[in-house]
Protein backbone atom coordinates (compact mmCIF):
# COMPACT_ATOMS: atom_id res chain seq x y z
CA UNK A 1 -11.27 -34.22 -60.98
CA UNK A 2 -10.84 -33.34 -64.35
CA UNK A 3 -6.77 -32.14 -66.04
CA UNK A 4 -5.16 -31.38 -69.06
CA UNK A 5 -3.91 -34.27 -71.11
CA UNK A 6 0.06 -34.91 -71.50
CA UNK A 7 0.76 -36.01 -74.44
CA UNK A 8 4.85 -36.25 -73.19
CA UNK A 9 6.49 -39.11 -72.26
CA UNK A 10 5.30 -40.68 -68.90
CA UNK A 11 7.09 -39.70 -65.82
CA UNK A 12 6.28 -43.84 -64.91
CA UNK A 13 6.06 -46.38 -67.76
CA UNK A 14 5.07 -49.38 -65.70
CA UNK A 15 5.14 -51.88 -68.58
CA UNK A 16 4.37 -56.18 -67.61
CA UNK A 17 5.50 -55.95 -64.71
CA UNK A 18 5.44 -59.54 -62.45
CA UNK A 19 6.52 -60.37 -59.28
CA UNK A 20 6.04 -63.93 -58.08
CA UNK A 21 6.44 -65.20 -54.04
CA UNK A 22 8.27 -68.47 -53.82
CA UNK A 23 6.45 -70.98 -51.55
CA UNK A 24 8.54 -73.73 -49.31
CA UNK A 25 6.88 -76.98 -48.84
CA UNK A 26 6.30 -78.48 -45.35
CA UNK A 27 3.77 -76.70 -43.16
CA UNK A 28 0.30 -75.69 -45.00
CA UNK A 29 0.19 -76.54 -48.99
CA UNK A 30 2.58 -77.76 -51.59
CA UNK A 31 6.04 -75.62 -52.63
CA UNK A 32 5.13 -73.76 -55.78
CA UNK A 33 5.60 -69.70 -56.96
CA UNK A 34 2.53 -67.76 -57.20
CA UNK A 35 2.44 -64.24 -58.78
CA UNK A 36 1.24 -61.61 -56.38
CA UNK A 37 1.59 -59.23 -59.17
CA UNK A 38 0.75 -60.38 -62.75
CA UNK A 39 1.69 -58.59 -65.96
CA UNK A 40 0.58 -55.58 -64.96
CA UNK A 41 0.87 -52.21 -67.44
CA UNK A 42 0.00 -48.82 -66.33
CA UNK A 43 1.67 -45.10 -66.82
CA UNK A 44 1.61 -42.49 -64.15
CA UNK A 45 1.87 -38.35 -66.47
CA UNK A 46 3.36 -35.47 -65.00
CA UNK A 47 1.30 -33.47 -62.75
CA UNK A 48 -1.45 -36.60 -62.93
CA UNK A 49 -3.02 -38.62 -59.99
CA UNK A 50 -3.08 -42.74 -60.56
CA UNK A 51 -5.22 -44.30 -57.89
CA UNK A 52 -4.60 -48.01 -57.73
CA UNK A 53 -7.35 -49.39 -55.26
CA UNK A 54 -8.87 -52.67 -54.36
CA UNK A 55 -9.16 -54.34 -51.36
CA UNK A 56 -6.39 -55.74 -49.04
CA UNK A 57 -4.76 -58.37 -50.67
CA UNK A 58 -5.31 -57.74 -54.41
CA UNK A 59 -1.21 -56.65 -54.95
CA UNK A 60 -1.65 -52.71 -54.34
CA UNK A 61 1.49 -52.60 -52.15
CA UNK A 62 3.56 -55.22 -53.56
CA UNK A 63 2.92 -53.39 -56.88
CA UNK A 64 4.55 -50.33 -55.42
CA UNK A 65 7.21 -52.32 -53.58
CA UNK A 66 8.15 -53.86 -56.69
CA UNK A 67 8.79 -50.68 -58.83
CA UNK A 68 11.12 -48.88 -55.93
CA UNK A 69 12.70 -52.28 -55.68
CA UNK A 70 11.82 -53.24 -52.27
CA UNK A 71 10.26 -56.61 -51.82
CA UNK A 72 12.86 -58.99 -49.89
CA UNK A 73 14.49 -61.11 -51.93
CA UNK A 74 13.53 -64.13 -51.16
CA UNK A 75 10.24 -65.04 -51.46
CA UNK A 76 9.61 -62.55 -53.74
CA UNK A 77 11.43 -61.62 -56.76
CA UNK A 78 10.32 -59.36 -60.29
CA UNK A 79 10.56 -62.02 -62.76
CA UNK A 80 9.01 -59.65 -66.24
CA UNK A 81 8.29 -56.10 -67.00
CA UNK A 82 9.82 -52.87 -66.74
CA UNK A 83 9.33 -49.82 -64.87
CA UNK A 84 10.69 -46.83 -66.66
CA UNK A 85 11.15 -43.54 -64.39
CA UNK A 86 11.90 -40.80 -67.56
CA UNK A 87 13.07 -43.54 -69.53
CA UNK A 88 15.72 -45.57 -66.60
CA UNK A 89 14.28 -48.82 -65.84
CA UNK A 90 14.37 -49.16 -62.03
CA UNK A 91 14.20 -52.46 -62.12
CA UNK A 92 17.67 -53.13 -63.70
CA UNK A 93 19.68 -50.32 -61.03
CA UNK A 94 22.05 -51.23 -58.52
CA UNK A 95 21.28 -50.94 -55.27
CA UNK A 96 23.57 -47.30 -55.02
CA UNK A 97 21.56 -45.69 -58.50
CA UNK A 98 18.05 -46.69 -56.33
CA UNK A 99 19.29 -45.01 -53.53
CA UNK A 100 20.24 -42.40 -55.49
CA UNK A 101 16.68 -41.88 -56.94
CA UNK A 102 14.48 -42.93 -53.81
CA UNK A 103 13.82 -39.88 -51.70
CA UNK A 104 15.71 -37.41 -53.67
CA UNK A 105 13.12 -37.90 -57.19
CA UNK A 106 10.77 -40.75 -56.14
CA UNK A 107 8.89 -40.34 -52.63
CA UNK A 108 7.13 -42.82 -50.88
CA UNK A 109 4.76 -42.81 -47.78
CA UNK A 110 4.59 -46.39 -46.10
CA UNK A 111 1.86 -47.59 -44.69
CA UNK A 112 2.96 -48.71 -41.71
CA UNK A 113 4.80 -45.85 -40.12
CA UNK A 114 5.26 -47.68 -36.49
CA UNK A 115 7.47 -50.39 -38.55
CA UNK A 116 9.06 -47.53 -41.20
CA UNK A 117 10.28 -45.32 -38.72
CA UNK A 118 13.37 -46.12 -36.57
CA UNK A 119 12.75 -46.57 -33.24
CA UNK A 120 16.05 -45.42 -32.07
CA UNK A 121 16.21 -42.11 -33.47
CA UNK A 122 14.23 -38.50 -32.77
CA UNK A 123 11.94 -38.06 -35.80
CA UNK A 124 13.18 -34.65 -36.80
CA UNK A 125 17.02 -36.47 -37.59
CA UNK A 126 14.73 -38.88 -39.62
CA UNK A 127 13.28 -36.38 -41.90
CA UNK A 128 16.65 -34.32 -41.97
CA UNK A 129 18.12 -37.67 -43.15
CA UNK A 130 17.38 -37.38 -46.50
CA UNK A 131 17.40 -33.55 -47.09
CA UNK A 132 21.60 -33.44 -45.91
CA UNK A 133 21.82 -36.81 -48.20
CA UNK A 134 20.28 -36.34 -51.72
CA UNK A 135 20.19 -32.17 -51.31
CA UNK A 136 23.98 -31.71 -50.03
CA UNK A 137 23.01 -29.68 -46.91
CA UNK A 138 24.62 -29.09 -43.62
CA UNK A 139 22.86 -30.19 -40.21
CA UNK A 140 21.91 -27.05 -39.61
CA UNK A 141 20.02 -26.25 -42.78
CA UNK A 142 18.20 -29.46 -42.75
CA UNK A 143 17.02 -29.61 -39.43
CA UNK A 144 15.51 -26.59 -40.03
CA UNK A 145 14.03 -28.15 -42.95
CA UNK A 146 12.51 -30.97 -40.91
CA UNK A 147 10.84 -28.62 -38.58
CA UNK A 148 9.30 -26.85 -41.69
CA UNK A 149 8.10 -30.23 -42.98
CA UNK A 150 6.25 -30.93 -39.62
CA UNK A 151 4.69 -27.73 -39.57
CA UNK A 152 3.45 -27.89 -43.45
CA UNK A 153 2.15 -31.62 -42.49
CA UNK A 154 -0.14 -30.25 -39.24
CA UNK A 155 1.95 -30.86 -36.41
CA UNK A 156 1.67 -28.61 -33.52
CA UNK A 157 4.77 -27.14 -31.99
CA UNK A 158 6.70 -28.71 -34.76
CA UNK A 159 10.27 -27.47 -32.85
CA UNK A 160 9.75 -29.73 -30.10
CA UNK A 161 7.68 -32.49 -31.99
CA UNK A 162 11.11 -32.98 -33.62
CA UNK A 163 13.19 -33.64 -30.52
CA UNK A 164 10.65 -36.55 -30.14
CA UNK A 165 11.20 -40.49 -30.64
CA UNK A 166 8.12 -42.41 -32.64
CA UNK A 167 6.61 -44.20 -29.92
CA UNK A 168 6.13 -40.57 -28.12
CA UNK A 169 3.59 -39.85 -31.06
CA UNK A 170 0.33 -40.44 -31.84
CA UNK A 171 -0.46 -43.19 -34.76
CA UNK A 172 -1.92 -39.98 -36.52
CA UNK A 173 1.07 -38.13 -35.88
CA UNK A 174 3.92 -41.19 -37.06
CA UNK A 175 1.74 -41.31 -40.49
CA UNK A 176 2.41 -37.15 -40.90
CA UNK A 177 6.29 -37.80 -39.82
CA UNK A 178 6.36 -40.39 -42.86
CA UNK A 179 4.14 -37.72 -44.88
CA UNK A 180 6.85 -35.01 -44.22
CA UNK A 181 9.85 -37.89 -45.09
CA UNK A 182 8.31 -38.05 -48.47
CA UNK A 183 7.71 -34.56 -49.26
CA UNK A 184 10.86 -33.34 -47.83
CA UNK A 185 13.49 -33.21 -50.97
CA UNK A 186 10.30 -32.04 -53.27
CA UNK A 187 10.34 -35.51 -55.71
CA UNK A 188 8.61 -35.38 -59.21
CA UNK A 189 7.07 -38.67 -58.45
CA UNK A 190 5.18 -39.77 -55.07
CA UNK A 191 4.27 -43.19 -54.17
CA UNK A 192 1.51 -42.95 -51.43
CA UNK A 193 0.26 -46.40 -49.85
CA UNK A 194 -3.00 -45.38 -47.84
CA UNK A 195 -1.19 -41.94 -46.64
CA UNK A 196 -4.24 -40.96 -45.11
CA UNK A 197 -4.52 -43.62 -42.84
CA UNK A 198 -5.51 -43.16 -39.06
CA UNK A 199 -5.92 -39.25 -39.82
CA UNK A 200 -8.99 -37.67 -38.91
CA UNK A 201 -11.02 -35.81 -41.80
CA UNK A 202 -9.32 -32.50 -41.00
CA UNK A 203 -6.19 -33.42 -40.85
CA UNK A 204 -6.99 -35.90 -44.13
CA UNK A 205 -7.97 -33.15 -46.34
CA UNK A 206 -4.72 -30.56 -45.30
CA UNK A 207 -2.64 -33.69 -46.34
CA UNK A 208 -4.20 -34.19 -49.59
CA UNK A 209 -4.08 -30.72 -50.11
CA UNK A 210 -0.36 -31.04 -49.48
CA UNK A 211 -0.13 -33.07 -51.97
CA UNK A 212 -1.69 -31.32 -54.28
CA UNK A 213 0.19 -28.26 -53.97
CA UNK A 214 3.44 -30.70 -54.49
CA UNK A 215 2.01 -31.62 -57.74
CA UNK A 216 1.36 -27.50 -58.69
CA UNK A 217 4.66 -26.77 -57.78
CA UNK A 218 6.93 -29.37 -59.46
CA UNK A 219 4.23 -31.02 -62.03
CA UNK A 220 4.80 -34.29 -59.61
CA UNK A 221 2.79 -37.16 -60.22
CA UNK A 222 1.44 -39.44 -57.81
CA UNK A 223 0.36 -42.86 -57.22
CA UNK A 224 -2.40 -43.11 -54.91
CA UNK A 225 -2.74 -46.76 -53.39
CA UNK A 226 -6.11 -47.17 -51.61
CA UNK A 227 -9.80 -48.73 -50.67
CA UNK A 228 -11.23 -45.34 -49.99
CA UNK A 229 -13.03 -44.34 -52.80
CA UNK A 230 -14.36 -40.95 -51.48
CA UNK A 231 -10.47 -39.96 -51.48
CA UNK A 232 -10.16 -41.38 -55.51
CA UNK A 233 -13.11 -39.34 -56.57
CA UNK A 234 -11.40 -36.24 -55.18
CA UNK A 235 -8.09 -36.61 -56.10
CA UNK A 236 -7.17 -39.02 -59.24
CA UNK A 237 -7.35 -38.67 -62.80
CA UNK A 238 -7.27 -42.15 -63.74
CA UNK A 239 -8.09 -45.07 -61.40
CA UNK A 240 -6.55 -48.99 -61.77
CA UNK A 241 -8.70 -51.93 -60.09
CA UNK A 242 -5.95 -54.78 -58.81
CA UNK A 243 -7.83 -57.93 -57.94
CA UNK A 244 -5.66 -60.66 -57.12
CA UNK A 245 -2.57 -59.16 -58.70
CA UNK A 246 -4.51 -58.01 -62.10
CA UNK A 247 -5.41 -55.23 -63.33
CA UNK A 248 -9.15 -55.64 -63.79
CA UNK A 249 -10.48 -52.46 -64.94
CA UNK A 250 -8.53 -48.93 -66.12
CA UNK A 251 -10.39 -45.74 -66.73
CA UNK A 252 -10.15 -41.88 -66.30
CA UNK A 253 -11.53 -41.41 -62.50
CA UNK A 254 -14.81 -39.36 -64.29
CA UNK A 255 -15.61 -42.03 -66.48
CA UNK A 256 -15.00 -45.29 -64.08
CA UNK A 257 -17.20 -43.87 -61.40
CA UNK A 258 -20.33 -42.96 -64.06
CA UNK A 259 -20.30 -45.96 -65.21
CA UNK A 260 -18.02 -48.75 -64.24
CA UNK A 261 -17.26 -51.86 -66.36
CA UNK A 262 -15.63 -54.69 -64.37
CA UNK A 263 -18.11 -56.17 -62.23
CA UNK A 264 -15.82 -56.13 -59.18
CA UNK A 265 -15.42 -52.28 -59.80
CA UNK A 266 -19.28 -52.11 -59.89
CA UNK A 267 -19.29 -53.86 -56.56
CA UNK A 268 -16.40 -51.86 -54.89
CA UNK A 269 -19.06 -48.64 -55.53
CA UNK A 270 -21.97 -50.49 -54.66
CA UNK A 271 -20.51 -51.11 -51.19
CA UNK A 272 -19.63 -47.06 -50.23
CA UNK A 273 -22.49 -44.93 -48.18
CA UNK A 274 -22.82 -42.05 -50.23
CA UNK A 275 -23.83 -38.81 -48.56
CA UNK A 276 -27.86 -37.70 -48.72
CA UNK A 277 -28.40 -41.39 -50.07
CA UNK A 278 -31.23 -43.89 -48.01
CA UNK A 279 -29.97 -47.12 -49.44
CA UNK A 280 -29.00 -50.65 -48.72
CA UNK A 281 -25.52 -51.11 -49.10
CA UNK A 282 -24.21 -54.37 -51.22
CA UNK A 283 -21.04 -55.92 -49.95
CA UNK A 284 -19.04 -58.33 -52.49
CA UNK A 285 -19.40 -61.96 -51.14
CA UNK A 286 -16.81 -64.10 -50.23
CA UNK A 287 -12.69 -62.94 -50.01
CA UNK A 288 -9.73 -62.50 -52.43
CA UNK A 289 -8.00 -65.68 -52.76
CA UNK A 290 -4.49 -66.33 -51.81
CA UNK A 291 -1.78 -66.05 -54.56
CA UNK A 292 -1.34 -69.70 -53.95
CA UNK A 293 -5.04 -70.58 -53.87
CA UNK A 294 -6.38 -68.62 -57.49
CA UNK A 295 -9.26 -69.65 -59.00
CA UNK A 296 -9.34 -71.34 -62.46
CA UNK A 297 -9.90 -68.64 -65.26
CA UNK A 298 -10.89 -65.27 -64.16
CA UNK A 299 -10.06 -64.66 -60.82
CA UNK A 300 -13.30 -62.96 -59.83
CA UNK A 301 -15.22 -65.94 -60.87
CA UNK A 302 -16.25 -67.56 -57.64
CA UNK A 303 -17.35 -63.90 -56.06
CA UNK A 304 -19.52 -62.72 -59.48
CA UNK A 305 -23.00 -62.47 -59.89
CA UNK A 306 -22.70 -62.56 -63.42
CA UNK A 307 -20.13 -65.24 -63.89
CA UNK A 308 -20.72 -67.64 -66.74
CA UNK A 309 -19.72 -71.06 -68.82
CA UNK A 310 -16.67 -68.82 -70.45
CA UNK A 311 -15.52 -66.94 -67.59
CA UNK A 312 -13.64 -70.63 -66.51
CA UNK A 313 -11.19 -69.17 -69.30
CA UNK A 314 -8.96 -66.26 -67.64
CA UNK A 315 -10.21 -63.20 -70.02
CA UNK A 316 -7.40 -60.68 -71.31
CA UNK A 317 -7.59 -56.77 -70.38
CA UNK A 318 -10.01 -55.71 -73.06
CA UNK A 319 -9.42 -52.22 -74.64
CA UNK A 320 -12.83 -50.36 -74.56
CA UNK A 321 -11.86 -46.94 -75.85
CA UNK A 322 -8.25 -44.44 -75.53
CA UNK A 323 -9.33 -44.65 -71.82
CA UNK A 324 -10.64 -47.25 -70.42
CA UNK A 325 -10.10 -51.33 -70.55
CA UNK A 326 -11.53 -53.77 -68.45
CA UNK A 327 -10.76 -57.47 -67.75
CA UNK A 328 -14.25 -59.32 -68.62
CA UNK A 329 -15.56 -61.67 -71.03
CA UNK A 330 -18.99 -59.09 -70.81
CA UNK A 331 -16.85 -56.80 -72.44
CA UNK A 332 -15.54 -58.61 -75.41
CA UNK A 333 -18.35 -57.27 -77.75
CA UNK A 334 -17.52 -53.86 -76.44
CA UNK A 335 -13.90 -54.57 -77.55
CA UNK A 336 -14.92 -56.26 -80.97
CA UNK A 337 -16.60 -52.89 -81.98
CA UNK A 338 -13.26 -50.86 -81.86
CA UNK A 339 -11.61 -53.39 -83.67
């Protein structure tokens, strides 16, 4: 996907930002606090798509958790960094100024709708929630406005859908409801954690669409947590690699997908089918380590094919060009050039 540069200020500064897990001792392993997100730096442009991906486990979510201020305090807790939404750090709001922001500016799509959505309440007074809070509008107007969300998200007989509680739907069906929660007050910057998840192709590519027309409309930008690459090479202008709470690799989408740098980034493409292709597919050994079990030096170490002798020193994020940066003593030469 190829856009404009914006050479304005970011809509999302994300700059160092940590966020470390407390362990207790007793049970399995020794008390100690492990980052699950680790000095991580990224910006999100108006009208741009970020795609953070990696596999489960790497510090995608808690990432996202951490900027809108929702990891549960404790175990977890932001410990550096900023995140700057047009030049507010969200991290040092009160809880009332978050509120404030959340939903009405900055959307989010969970990825777990059955546990997002309230049990106890019809889905359509879920959606209208937030329109009659952060838009001042009567019931009337924004149930009307919640039956116009389900509609533009693809659910049939949207009227009735929204008389109906969340365990009358369809998993597909919960993950439009949280779609249409997001959408509904038209924010200028959408979080979206896996928001095609359990939706079949069809219904995949109206969402995205969706999403896309938010982003014509308003300029929005979006930050596009997943592991499904296919979706990244249609939709984002820049992608982010997390492994183990890094950022390992950064690149415009184009660029990382020609010719990746990091060699977990390699191995995240060398493990997708690829349409018309006959060709063994080559899954990354081994698993991402627990916060509390990381690997001396780089993190990837003990899964890399071309680990070496240095790599038992943890490598900084390398800058390879305006664009791109990668986290790997391969690239240091690279980086030596520029400077």
């Amino acid at each position: 996907m190829q856009h404009e540069k914006d050479t304005g200020e970011p809509i999302l500064d994300i700059r160092g930002l940590t966020t470390a897990f407390a362990r207790q001792s007793g049970g399995r392993g020794a008390a100690g606090v492990a980052r699950a997100v680790d000095t991580v730096s990224l910006r999100v442009r108006q009208g741009e798509t970020l795609a953070v991906v990696g596999e489960s486990g790497c510090g995608k979510t808690v990432l996202a958790l951490s900027v809108l201020g929702l990891i549960p305090d404790p175990p977890g807790r932001v410990i550096e960094g900023q995140a700057l939404y047009r030049g507010r750090d969200l991290l040092t709001m009160s809880e009332a100024e978050l509120q404030s922001v959340r939903g009405a500016h900055i959307g989010i799509i969970f990825q777990e709708p059955m546990t997002s959505l309230n049990p106890v309440f019809r889905v359509g007074e879920q959606i209208a929630e937030g329109y009659r809070l952060h838009k001042r509008a009567g019931r009337a107007e924004s149930a009307e406005r919640a039956v116009e969300m389900l509609a533009q998200v693809g659910i049939p007989n949207p009227s009735e859908r929204a008389q109906s509680y969340p365990h009358e739907l369809s998993g597909g069906m919960r993950q439009r409801v949280m779609i249409a929660m997001a959408l509904v007050c038209g924010p200028d910057l959408l979080f979206a954690d896996e928001p095609t998840t359990a939706l079949d192709v069809t219904i995949q590519a109206q969402i995205l669409d969706l999403m896309r027309d938010l982003q014509r409309q308003k300029g929005s930008g979006v930050v596009l947590i997943t592991h499904d690459l296919g979706v990244v090479a249609q939709n984002a202008h820049r992608v982010a690699g997390m492994y183990a709470g890094q950022v390992v690799e950064r690149a415009d989408a184009a660029e990382l997908f020609d010719a990746p740098r990091h060699p977990y980034t390699r191995g995240l493409l060398a493990s997708v089918p690829r349409l018309g292709e006959r060709r063994t597919l080559a899954p990354i050994p081994g698993m991402v380590p627990g916060i509390f079990d990381l690997p001396d030096g780089c993190r990837f170490r003990p899964r890399c094919a071309h680990a070496f002798e240095k790599c038992r020193i943890a490598p900084p994020l390398f800058t390879l060009s305006a664009t791109r940066a990668a986290r790997c003593w391969l690239c240091e030469k690279d980086a030596e050039g520029l400077a």
